[in-house]
C-alpha atoms as a PDB file:
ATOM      1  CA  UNK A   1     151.736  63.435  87.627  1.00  0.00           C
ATOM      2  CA  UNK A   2     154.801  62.119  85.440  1.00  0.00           C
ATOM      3  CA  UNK A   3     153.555  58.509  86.376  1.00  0.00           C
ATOM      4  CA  UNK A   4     150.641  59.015  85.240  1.00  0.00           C
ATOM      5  CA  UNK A   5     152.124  60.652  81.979  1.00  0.00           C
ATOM      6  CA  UNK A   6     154.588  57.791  82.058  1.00  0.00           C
ATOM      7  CA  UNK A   7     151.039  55.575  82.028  1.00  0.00           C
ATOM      8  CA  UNK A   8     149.518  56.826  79.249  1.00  0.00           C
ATOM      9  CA  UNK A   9     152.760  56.811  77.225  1.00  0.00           C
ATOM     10  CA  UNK A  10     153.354  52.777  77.914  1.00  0.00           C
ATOM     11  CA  UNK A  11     149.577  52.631  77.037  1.00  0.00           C
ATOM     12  CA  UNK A  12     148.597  51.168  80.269  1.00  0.00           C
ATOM     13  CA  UNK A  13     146.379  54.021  80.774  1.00  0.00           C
ATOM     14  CA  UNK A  14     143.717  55.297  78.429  1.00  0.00           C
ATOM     15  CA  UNK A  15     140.357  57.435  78.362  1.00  0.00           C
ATOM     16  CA  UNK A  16     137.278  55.474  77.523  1.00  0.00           C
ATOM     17  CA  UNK A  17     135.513  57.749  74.624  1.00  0.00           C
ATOM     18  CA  UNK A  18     133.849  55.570  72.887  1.00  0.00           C
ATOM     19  CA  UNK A  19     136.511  55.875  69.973  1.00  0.00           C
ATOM     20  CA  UNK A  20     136.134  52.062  69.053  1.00  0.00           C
ATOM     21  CA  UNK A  21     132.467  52.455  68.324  1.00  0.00           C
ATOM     22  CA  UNK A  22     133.211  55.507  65.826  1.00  0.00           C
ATOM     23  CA  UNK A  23     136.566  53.470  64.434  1.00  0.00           C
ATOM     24  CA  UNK A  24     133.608  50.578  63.858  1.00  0.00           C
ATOM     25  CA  UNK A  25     130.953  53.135  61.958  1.00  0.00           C
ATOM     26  CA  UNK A  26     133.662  55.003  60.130  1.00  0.00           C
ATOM     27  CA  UNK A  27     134.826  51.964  58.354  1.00  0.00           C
ATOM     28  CA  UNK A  28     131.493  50.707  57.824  1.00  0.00           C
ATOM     29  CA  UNK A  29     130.626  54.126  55.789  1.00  0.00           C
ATOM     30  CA  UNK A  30     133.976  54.462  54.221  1.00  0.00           C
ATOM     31  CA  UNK A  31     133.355  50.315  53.114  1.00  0.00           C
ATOM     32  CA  UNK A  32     129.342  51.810  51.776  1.00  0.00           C
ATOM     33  CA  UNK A  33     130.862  55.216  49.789  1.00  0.00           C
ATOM     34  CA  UNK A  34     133.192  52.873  48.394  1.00  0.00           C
ATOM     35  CA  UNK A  35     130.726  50.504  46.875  1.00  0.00           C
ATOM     36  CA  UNK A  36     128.663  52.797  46.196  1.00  0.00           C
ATOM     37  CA  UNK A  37     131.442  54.556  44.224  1.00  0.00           C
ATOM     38  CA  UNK A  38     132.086  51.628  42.578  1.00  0.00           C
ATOM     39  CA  UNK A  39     127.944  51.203  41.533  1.00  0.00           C
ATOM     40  CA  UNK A  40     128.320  54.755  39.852  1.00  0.00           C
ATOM     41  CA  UNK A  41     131.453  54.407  37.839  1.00  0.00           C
ATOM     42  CA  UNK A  42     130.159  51.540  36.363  1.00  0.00           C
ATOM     43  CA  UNK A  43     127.057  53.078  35.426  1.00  0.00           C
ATOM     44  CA  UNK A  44     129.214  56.305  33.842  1.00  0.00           C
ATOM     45  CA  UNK A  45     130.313  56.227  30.256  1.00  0.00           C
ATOM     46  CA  UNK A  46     133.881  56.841  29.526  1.00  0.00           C
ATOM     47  CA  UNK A  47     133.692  60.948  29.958  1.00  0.00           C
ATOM     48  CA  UNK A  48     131.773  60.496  32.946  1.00  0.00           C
ATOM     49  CA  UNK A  49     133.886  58.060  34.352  1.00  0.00           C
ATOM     50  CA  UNK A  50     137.059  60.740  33.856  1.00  0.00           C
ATOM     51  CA  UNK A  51     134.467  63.665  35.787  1.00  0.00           C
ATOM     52  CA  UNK A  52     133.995  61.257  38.213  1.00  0.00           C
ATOM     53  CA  UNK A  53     137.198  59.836  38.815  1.00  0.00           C
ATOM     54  CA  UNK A  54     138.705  63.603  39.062  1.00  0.00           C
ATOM     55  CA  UNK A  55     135.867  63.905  41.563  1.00  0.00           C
ATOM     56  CA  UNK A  56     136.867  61.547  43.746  1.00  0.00           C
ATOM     57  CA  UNK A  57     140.539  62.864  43.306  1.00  0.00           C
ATOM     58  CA  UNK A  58     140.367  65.947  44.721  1.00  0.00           C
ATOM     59  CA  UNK A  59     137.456  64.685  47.435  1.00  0.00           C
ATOM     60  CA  UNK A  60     140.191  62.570  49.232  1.00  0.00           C
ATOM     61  CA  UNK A  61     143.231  64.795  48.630  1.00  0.00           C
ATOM     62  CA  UNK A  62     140.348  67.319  50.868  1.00  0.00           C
ATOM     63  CA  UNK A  63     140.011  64.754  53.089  1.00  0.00           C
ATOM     64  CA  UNK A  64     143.704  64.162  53.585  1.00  0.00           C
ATOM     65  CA  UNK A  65     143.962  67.870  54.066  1.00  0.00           C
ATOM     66  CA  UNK A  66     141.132  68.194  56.749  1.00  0.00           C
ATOM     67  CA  UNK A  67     142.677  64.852  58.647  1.00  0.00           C
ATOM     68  CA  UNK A  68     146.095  66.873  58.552  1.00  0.00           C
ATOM     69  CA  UNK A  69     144.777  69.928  60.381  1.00  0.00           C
ATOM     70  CA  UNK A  70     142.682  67.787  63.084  1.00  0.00           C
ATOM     71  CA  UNK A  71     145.793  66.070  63.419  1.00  0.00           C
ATOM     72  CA  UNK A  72     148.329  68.903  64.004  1.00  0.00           C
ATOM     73  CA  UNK A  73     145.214  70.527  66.123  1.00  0.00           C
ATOM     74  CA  UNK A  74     145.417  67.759  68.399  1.00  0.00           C
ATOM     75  CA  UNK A  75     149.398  67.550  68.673  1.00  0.00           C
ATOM     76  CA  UNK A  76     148.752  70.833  69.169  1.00  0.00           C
ATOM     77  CA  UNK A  77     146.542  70.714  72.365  1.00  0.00           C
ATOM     78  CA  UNK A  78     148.315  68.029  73.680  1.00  0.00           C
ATOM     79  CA  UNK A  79     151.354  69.393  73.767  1.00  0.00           C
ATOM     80  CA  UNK A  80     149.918  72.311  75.707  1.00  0.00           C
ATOM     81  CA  UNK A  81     147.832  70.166  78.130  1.00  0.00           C
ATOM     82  CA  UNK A  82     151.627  68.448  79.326  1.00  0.00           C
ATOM     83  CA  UNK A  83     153.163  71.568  79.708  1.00  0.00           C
ATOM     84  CA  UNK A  84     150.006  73.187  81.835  1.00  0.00           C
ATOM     85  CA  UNK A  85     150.185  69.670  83.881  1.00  0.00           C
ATOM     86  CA  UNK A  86     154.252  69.695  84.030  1.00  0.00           C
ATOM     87  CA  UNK A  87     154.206  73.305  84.660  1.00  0.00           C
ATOM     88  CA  UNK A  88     151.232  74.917  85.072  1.00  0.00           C
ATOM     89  CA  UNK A  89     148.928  77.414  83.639  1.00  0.00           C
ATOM     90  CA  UNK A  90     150.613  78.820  80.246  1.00  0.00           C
ATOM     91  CA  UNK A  91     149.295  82.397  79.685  1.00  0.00           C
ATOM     92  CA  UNK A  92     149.196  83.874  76.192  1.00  0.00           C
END
């Protein structure tokens, strides 16, 4: 099992989940909303240019957040998945 570990770590080893395909789309979309963005601030006068722009603000710092929590989620169940394989089932 630790060679395996010791695999995976060295990045010899992987899981094929189709994350390159969703890497590929996400960018596309996140490339789209951003000129799309773009198309609607230039269509906003000044005030709604400042709605807009605060908008957008607190959209990514929500997005940021989100990301955060899936990331410390993950960490999270990783962690636990080494220690079940490395020493077995953890009860709670």
């Amino acid at each position: 099992m630790e060679s395996i570990l010791k695999e995976m770590y060295d990045r010899n080893l992987g899981l094929e989940n189709g994350s390159e395909e969703y890497n590929r789309r996400t960018i596309q979309l996140l490339d789209k909303i951003d000129r799309l963005e773009m198309q609607i601030a230039h269509l906003l006068n000044s005030d709604g240019q400042n709605i807009f722009n605060t908008y957008r603000e607190c959209f990514n710092e929500l997005c940021m957040l989100q990301r955060h929590n899936e990331f410390i989620a993950g960490v999270r169940l990783g962690g636990q998945m080494i220690l079940e394989i490395l020493f077995g089932t953890i009860e709670e």
